[in-house]
N, C-alpha and C. Protein backbone atom coordinates (compact mmCIF):
# COMPACT_ATOMS: atom_id res chain seq x y z
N UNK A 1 56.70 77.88 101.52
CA UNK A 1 56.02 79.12 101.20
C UNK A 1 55.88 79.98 102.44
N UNK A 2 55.50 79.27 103.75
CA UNK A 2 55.86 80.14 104.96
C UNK A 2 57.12 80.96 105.29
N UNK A 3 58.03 80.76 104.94
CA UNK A 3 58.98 81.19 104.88
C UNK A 3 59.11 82.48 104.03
N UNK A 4 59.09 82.04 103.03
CA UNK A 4 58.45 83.46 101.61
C UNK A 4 57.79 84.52 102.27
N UNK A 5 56.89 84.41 102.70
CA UNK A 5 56.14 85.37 103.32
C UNK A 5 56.68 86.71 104.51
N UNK A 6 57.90 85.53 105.33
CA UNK A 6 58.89 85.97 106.70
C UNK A 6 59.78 86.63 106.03
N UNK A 7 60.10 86.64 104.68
CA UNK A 7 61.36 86.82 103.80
C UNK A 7 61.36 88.33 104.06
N UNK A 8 59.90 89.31 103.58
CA UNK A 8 59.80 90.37 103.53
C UNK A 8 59.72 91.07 104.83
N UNK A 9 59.14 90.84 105.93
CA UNK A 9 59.22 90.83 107.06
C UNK A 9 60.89 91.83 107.76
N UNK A 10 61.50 91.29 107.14
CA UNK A 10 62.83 91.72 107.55
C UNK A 10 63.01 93.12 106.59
N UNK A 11 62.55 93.32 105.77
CA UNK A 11 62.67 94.41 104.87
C UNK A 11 62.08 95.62 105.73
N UNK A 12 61.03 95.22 105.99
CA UNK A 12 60.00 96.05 106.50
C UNK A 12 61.08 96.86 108.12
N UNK A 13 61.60 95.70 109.08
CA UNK A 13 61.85 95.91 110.06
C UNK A 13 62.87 96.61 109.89
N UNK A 14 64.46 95.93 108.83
CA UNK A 14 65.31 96.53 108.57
C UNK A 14 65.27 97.70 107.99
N UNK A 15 64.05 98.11 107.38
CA UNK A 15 64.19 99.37 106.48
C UNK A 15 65.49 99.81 106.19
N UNK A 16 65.84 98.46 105.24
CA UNK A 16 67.03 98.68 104.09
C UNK A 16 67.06 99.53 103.08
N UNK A 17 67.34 100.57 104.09
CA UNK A 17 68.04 101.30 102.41
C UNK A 17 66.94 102.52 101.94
N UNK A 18 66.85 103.24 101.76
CA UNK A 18 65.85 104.18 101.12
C UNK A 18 66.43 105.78 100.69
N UNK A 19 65.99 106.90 100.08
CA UNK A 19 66.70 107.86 99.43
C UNK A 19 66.04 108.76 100.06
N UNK A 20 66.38 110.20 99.72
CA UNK A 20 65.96 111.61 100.22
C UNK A 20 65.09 112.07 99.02
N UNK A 21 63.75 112.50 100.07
CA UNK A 21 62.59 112.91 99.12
C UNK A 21 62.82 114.10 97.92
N UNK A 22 64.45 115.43 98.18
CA UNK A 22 64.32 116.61 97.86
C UNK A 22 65.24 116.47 96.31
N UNK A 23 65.03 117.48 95.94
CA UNK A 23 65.64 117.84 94.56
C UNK A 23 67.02 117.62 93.96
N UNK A 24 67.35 116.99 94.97
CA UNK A 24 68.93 116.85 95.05
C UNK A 24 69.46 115.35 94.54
N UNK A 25 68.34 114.55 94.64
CA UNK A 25 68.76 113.39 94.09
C UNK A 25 69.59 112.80 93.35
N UNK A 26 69.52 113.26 92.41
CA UNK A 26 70.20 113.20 91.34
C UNK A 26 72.06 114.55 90.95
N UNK A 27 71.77 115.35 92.55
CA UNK A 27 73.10 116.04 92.72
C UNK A 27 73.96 115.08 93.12
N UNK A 28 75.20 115.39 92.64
CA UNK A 28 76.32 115.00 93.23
C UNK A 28 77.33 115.32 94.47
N UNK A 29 76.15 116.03 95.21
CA UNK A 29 76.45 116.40 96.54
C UNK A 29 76.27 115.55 97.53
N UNK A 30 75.48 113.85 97.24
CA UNK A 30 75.15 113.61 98.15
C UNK A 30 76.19 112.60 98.79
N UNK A 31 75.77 112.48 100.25
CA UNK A 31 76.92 111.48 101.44
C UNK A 31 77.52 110.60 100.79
N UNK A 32 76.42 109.72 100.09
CA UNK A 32 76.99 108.29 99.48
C UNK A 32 75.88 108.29 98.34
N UNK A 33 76.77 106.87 97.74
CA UNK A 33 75.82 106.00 96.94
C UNK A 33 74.29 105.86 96.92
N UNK A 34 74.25 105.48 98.49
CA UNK A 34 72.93 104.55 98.83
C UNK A 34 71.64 105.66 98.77
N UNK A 35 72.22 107.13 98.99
CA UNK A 35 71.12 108.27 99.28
C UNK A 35 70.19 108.32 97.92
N UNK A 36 68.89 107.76 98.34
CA UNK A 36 67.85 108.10 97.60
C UNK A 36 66.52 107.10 97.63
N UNK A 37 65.76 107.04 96.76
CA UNK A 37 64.51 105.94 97.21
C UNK A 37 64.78 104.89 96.50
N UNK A 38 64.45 103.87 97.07
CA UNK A 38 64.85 102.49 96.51
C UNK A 38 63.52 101.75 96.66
N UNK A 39 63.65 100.23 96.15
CA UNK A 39 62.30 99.60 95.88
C UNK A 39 62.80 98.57 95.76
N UNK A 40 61.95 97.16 96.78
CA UNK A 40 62.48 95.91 96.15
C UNK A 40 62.42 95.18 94.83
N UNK A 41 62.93 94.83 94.08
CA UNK A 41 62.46 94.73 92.59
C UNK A 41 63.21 92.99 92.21
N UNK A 42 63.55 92.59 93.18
CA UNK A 42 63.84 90.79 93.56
C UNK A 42 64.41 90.12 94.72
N UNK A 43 64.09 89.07 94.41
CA UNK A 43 64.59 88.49 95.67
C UNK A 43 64.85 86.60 95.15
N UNK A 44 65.81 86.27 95.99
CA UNK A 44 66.42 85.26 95.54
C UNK A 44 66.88 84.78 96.82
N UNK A 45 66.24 82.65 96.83
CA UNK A 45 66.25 81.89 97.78
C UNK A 45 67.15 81.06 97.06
N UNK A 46 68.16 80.27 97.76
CA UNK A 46 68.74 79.40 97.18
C UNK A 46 69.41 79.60 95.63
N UNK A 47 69.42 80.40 95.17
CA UNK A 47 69.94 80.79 93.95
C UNK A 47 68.75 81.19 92.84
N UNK A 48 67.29 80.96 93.53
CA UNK A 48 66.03 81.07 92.71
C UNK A 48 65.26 81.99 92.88
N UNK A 49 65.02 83.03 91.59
CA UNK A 49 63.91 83.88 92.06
C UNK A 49 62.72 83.66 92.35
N UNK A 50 62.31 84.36 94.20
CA UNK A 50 60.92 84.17 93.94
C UNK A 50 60.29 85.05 94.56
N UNK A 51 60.44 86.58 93.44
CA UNK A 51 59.93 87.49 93.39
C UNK A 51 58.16 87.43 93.18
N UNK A 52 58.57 86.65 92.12
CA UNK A 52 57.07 86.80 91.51
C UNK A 52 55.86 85.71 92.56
N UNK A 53 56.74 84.79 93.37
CA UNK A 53 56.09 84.44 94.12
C UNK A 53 55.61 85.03 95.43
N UNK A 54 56.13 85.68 95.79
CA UNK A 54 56.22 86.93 96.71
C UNK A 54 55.01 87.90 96.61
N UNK A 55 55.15 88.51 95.06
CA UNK A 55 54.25 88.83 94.65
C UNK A 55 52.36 88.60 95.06
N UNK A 56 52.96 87.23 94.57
CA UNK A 56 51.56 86.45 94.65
C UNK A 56 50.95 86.21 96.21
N UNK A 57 51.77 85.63 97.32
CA UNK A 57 51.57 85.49 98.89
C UNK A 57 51.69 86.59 99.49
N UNK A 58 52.40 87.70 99.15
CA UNK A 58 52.42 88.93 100.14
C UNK A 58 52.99 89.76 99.05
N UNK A 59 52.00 90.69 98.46
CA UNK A 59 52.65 92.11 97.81
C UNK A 59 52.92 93.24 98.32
N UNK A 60 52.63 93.26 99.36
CA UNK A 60 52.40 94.75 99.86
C UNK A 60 53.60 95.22 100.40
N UNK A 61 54.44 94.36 100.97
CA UNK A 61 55.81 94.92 101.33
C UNK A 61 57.05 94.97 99.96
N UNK A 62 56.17 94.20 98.99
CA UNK A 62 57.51 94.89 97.68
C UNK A 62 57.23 96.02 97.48
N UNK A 63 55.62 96.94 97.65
CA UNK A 63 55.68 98.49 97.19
C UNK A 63 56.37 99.46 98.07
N UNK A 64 56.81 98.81 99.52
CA UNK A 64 57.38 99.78 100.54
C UNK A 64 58.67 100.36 99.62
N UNK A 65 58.77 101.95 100.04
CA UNK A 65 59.50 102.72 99.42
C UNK A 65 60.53 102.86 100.80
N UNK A 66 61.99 102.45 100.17
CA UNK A 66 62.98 103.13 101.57
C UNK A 66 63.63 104.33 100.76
N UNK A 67 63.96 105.25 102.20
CA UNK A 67 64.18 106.68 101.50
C UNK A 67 65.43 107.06 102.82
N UNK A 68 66.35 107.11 102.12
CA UNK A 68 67.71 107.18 102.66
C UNK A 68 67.62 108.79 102.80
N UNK A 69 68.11 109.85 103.17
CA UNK A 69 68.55 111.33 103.04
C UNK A 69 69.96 111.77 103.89
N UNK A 70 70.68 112.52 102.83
CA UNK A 70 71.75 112.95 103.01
C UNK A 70 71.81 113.46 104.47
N UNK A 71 70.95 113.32 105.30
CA UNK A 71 71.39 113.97 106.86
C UNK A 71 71.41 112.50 107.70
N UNK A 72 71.55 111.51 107.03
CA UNK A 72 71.66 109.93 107.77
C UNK A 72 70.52 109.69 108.62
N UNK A 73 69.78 111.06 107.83
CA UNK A 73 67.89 110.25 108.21
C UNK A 73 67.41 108.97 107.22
N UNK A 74 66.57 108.46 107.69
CA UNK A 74 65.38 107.55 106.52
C UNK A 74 64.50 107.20 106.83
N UNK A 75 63.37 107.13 105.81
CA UNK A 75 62.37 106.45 106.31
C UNK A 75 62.19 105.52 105.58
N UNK A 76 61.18 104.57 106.09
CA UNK A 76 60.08 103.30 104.96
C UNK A 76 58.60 103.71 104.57
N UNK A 77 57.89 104.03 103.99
CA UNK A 77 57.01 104.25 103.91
C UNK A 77 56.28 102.87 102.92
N UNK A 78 55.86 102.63 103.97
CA UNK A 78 55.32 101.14 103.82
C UNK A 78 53.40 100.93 103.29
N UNK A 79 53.03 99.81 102.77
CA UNK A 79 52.10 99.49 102.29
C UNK A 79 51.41 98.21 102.91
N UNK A 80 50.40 97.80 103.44
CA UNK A 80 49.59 97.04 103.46
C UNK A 80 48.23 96.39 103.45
N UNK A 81 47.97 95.14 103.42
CA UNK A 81 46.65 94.61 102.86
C UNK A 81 45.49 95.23 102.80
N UNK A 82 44.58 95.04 102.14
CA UNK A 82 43.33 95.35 102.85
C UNK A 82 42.46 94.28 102.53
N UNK A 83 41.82 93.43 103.76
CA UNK A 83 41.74 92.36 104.07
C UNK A 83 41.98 91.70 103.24
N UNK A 84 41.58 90.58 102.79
CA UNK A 84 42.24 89.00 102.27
C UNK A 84 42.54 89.30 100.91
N UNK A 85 42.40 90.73 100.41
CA UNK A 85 42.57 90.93 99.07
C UNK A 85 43.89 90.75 98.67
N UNK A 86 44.39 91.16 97.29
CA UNK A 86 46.07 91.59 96.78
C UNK A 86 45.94 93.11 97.20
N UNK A 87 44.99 93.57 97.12
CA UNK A 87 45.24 95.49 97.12
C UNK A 87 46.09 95.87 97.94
N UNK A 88 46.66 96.86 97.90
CA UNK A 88 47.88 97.12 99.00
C UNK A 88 47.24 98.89 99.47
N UNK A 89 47.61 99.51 100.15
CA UNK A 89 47.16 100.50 100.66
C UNK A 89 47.88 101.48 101.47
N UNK A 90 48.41 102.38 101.56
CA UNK A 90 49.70 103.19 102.54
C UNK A 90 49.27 103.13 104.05
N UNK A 91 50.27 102.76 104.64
CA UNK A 91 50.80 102.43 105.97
C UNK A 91 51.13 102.99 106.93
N UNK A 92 51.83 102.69 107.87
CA UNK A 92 52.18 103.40 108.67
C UNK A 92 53.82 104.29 107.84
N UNK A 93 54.24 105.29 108.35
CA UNK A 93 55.86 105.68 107.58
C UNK A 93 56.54 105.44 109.10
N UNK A 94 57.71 104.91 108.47
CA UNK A 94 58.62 104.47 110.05
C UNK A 94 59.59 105.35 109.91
N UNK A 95 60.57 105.83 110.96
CA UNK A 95 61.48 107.11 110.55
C UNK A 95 62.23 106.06 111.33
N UNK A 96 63.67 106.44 110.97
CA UNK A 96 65.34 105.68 111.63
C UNK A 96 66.40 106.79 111.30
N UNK A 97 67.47 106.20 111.51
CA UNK A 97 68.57 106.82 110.92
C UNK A 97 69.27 105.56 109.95
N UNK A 98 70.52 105.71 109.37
CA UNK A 98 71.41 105.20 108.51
C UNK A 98 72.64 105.56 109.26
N UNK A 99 73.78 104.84 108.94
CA UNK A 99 75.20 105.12 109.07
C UNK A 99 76.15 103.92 107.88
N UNK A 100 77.07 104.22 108.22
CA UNK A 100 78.00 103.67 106.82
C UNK A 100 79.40 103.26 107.42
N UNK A 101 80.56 101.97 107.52
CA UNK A 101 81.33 101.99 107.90
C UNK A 101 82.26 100.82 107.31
N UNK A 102 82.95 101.35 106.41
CA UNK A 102 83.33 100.41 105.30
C UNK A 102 82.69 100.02 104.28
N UNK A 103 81.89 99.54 103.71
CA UNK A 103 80.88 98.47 102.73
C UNK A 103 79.63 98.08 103.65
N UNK A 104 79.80 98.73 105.32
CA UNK A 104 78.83 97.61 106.03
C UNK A 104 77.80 99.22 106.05
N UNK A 105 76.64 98.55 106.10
CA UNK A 105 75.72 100.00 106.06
C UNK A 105 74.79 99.36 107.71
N UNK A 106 74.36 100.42 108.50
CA UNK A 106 73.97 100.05 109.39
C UNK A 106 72.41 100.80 109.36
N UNK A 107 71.55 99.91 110.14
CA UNK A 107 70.26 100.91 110.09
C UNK A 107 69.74 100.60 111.19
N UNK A 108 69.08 101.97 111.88
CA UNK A 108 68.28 101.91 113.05
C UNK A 108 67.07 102.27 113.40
N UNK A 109 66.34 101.53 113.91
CA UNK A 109 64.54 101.13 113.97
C UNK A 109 64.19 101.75 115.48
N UNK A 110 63.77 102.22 115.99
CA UNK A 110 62.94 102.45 117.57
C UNK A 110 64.04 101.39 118.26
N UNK A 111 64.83 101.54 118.43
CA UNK A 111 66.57 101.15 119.31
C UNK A 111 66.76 100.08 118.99
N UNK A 112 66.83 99.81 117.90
CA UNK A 112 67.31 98.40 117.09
C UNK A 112 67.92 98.99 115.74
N UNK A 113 69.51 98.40 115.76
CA UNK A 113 69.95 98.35 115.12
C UNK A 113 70.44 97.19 114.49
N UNK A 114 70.50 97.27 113.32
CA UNK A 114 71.01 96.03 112.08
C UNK A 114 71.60 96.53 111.35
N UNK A 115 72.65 95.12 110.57
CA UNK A 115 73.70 95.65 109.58
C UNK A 115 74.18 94.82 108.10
N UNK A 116 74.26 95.36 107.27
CA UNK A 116 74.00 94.60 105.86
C UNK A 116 75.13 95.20 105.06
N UNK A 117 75.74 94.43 104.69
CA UNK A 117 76.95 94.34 103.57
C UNK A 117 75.97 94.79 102.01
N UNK A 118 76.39 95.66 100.98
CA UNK A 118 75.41 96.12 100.12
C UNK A 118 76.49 95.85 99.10
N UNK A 119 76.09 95.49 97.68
CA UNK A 119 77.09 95.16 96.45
C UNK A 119 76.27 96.07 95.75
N UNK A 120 76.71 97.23 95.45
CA UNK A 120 76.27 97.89 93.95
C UNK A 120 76.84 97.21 92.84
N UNK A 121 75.68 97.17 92.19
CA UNK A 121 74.90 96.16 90.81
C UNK A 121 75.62 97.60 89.61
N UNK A 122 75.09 99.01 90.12
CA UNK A 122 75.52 100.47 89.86
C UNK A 122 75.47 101.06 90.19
N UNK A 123 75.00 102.41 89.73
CA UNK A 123 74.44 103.46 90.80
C UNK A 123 73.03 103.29 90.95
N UNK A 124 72.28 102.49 90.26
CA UNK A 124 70.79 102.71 90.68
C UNK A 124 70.20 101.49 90.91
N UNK A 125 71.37 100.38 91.43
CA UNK A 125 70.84 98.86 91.87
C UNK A 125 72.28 98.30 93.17
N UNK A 126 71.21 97.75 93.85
CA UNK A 126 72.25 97.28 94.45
C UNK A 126 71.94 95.92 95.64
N UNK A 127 72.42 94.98 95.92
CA UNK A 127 71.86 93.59 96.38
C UNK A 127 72.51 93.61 97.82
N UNK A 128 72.04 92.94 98.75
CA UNK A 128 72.10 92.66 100.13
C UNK A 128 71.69 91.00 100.79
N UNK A 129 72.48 90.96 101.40
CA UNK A 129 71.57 89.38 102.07
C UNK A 129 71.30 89.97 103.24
N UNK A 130 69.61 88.98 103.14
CA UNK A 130 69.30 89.06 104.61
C UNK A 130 68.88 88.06 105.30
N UNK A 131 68.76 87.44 106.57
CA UNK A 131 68.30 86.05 106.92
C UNK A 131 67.50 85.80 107.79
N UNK A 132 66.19 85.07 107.59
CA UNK A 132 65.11 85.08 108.33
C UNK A 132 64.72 83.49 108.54
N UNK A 133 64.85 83.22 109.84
CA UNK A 133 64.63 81.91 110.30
C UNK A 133 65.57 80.97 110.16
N UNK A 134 66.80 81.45 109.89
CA UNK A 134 67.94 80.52 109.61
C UNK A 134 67.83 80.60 107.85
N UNK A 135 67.33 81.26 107.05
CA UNK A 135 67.32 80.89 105.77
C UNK A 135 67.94 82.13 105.36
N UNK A 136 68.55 82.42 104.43
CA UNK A 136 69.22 83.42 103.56
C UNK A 136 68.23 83.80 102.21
N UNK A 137 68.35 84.92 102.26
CA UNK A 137 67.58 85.81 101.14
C UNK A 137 68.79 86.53 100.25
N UNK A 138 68.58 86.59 99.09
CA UNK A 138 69.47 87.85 97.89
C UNK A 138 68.45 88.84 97.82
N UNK A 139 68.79 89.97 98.27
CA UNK A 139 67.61 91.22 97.80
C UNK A 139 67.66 92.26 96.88
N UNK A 140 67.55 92.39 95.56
CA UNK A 140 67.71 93.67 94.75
C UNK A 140 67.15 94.87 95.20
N UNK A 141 67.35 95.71 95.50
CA UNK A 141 66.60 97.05 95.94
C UNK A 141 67.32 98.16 94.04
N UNK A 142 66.13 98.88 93.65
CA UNK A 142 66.37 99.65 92.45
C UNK A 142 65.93 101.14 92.83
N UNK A 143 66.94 101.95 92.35
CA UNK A 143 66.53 103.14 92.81
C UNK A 143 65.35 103.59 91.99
N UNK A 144 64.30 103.94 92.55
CA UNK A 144 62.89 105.28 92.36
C UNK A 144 63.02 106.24 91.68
C-alpha cells in the first residue's frame, strides 16, 4: 500500500498531460491529440486496478487537472489534503512546457524533464506507464 500512495506522486511531478483552458478545445486547430484537460480516471499495478484504492489512501492527486495548450504550455493544477481528512482542496498550479517527438511526449517541471510513450484509447482517453520505486504503473488520463 506504500507504494500506492508513491504511484501518484509521479503524476503530480510529471504533470502528464493536461489541455488548454480556451474555447478552442474542441477546434480542430489544435497541435496534437494530447491538447486539452485531462484527469486521472485509473490506474493499474500488475495488471490490477487500484484506482479505487488510491482513492481511498490518497485522493487528492486523482482530482489534479493537467492542461496541455496549443502553445506547448501546461499546467497541473493540483489538489490537496486538508489534514487527516479525505477532503481535497486547490493547490498550488505548477506551469511547464510539453513537446512531442514521435509517440514519445516529453514534459518539463522547474528544469526537469521526463518522457512517456502515450497509447490513445481515442480522442478523449489515453494510457501511459509510469514507474515509481522500481514498480510500473498503467495510467488512464480522460479528457475534461
Amino acid at each position: 500500500m506504500k507504494n500506492l500512495k508513491f504511484l501518484i506522486l509521479p503524476l503530480l511531478v510529471l504533470g502528464l498531460f493536461a489541455t488548454s483552458c480556451s474555447s478552442d478545445d474542441d477546434s480542430n486547430d489544435n497541435v496534437d491529440t494530447i491538447v486539452g484537460t485531462w484527469k486521472v480516471t485509473d490506474v493499474w499495478q500488475n495488471g490490477v486496478s487500484v484506482y479505487a484504492l488510491l482513492q481511498m489512501v490518497a485522493p487528492c492527486p486523482l482530482e489534479n487537472k493537467y492542461i496541455l495548450a496549443n502553445d506547448y504550455s501546461m499546467k497541473v493544477e493540483t489538489f490537496e489534503p486538508i489534514g487527516e481528512t479525505n477532503s481535497c482542496v486547490p493547490g498550488e498550479t505548477q506551469n511547464g512546457n510539453w513537446s512531442k517527438e514521435g509517440s514519445t511526449y516529453f514534459v518539463s517541471f522547474e528544469g526537469q524533464t521526463t518522457n512517456s510513450e502515450v497509447d490513445f484509447l481515442d480522442n478523449n482517453n489515453f494510457t501511459t506507464i509510469i514507474e515509481v520505486e522500481g514498480e510500473q504503473a498503467k495510467v488512464k488520463l480522460t479528457r475534461q
